[in-house]
C-alpha atoms as a PDB file:
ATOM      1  CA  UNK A   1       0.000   0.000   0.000  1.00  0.00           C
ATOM      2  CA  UNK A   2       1.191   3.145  -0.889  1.00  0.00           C
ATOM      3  CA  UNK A   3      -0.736   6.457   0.439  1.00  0.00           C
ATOM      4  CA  UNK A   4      -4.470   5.657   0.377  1.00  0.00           C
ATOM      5  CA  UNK A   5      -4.989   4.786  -3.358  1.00  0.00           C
ATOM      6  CA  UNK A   6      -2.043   3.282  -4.269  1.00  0.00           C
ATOM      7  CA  UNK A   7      -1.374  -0.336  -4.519  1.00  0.00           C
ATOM      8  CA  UNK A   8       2.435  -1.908  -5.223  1.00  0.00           C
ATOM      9  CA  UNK A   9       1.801  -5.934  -7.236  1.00  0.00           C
ATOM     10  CA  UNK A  10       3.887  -8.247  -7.954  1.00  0.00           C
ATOM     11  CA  UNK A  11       3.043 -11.731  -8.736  1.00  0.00           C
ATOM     12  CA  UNK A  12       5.550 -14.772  -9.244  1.00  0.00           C
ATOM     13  CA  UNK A  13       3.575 -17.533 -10.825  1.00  0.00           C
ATOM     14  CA  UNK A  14       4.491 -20.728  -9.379  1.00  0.00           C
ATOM     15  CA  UNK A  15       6.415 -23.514 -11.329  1.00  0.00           C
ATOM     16  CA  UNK A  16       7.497 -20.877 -13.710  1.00  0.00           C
ATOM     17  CA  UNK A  17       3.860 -20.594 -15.205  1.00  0.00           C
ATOM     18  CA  UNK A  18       3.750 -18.055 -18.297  1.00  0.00           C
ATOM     19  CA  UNK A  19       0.559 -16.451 -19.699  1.00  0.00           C
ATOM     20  CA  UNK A  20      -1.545 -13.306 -19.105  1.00  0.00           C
ATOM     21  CA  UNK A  21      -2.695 -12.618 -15.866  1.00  0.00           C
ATOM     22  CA  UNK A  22      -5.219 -10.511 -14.327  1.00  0.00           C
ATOM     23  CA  UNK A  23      -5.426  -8.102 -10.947  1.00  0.00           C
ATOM     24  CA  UNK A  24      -8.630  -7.326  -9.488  1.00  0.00           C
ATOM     25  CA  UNK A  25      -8.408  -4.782  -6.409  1.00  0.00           C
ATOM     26  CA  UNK A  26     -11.727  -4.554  -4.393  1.00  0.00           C
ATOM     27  CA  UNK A  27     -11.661  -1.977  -1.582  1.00  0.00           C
ATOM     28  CA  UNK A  28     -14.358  -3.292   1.178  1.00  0.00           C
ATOM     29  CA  UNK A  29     -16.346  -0.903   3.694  1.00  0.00           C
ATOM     30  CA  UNK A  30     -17.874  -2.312   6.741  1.00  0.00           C
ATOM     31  CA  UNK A  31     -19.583  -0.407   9.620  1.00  0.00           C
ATOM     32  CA  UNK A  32     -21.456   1.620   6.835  1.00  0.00           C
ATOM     33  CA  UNK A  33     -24.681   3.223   8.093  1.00  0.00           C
ATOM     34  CA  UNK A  34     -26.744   4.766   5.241  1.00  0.00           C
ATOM     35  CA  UNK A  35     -29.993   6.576   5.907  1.00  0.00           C
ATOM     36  CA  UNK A  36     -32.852   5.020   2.964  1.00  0.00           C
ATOM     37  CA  UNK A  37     -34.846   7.918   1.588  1.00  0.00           C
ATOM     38  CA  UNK A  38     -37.206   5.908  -0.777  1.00  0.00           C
ATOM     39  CA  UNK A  39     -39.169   2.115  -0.482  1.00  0.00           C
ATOM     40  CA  UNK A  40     -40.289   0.254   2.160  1.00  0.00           C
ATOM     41  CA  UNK A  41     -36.968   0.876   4.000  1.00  0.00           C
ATOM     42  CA  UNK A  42     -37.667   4.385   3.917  1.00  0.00           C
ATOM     43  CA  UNK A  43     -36.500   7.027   7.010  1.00  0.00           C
ATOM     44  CA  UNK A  44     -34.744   4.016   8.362  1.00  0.00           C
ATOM     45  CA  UNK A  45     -30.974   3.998   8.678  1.00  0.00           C
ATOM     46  CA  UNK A  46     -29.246   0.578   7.953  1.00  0.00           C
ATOM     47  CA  UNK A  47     -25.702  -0.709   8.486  1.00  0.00           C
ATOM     48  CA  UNK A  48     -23.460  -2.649   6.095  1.00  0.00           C
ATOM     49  CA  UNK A  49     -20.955  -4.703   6.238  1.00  0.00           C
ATOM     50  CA  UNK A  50     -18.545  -5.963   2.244  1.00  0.00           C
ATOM     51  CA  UNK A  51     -19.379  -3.131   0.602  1.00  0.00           C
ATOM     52  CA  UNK A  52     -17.661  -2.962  -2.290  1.00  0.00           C
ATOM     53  CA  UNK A  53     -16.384   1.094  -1.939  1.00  0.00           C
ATOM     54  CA  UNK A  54     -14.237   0.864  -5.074  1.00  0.00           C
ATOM     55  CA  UNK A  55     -13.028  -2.063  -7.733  1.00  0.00           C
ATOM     56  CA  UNK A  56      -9.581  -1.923  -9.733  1.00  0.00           C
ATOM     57  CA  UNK A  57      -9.391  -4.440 -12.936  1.00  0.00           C
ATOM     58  CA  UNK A  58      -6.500  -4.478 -14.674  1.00  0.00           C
ATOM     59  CA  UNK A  59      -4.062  -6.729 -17.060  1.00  0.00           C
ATOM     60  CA  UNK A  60      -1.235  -7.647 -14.655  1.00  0.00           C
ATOM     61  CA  UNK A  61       2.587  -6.723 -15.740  1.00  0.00           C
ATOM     62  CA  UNK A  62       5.424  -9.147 -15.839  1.00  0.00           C
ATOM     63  CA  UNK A  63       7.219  -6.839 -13.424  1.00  0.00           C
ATOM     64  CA  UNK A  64       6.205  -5.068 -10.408  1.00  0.00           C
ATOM     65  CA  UNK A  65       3.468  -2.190 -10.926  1.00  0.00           C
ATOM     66  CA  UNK A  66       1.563   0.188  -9.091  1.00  0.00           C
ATOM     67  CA  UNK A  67      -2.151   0.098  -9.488  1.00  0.00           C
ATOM     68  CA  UNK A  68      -4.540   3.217  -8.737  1.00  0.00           C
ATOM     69  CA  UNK A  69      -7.872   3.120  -7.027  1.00  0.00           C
ATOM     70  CA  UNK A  70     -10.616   6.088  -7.021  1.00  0.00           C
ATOM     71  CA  UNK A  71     -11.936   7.260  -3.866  1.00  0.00           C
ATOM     72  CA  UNK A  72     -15.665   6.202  -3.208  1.00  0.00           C
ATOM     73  CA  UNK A  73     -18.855   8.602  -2.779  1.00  0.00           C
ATOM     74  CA  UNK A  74     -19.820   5.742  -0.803  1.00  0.00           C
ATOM     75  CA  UNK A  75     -16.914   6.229   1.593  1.00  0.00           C
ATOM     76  CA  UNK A  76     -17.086   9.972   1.465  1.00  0.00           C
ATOM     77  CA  UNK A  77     -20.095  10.530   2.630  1.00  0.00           C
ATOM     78  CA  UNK A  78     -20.829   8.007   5.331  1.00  0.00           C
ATOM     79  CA  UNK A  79     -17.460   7.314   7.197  1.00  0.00           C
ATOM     80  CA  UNK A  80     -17.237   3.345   7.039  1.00  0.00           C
ATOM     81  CA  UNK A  81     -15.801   1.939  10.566  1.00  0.00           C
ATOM     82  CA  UNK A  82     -13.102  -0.344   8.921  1.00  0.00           C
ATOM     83  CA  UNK A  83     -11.765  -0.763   5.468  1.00  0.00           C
ATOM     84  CA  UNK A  84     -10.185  -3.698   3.770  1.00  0.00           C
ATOM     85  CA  UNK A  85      -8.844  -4.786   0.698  1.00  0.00           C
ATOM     86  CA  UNK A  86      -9.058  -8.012  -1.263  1.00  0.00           C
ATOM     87  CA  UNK A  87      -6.878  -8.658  -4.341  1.00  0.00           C
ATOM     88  CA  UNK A  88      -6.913 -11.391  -6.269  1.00  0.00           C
ATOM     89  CA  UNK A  89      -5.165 -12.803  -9.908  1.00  0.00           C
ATOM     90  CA  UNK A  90      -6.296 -14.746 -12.371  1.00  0.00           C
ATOM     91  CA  UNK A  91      -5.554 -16.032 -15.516  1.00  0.00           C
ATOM     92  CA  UNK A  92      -6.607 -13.918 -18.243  1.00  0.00           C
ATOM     93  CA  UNK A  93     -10.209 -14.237 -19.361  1.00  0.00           C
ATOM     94  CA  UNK A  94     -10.870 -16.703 -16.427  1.00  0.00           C
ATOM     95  CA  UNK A  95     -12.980 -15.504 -13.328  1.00  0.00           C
ATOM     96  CA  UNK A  96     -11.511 -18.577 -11.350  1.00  0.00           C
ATOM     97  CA  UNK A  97      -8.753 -16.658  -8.661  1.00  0.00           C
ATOM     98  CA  UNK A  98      -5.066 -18.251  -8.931  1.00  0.00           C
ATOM     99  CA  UNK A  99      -4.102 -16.487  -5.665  1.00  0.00           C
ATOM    100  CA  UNK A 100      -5.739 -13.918  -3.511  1.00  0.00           C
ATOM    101  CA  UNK A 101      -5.161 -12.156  -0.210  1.00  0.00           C
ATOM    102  CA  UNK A 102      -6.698  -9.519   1.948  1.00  0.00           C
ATOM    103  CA  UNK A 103      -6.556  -7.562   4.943  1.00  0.00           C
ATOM    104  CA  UNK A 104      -7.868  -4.560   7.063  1.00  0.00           C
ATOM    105  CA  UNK A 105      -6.467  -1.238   5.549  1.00  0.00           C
ATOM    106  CA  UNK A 106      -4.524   0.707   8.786  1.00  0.00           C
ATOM    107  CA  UNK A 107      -7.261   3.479  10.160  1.00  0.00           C
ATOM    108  CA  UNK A 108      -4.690   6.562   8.241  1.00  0.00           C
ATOM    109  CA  UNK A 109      -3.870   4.576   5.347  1.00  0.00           C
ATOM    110  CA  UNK A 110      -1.772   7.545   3.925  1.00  0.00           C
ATOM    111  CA  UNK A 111       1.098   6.820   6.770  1.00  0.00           C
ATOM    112  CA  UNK A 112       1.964   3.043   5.511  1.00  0.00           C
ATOM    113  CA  UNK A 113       4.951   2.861   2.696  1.00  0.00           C
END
């Protein structure tokens, strides 16, 4: 992680594996509380837990690269209690994950390196 929207890959397929891979970076609120103006949910407020806040798709480099993720409206406006991340790689054209990992993003993500 670098700053709050930056992420550093690198991936070493295994047994020397060749081919064209895929990233997929999925920044996850949880704590979310979001008041409902319309439907039979309406004037209620309702918390959330895996929202998706933002999702990063991209073709994956031989080499080390640095992948960019928009800030959400989502997270803007109502605050979530925790964020994570999930990435995960496949091969290209294949929605079927090769290797994926996760974790809870530090509370002042722009203080990591």
């Amino acid at each position: 992680m670098r700053g709050d929207t930056n992420i550093l890959v690198n991936f070493d397929p295994a047994n020397g594996k060749t081919g064209d891979f895929e990233v997929y970076l999925a920044r996850l609120g949880f704590g979310l509380n979001i008041n409902v103006r319309a439907g039979e949910n309406n004037g209620r407020s309702l918390r959330h837990d895996f929202v998706v806040l933002s999702l990063t798709h991209e073709k994956l480099a031989p080499v080390s690269q640095e992948l960019h993720f928009a800030s959400s409206a989502v997270e803007a406006a109502s605050r979530p209690d925790r964020i994570a991340l999930a990435v995960w790689i496949t091969n290209a054209g294949d929605i079927r994950p090769l290797q994926a990992t996760g974790g809870w993003l530090p509370t002042n993500p722009s203080n990591t390196h």
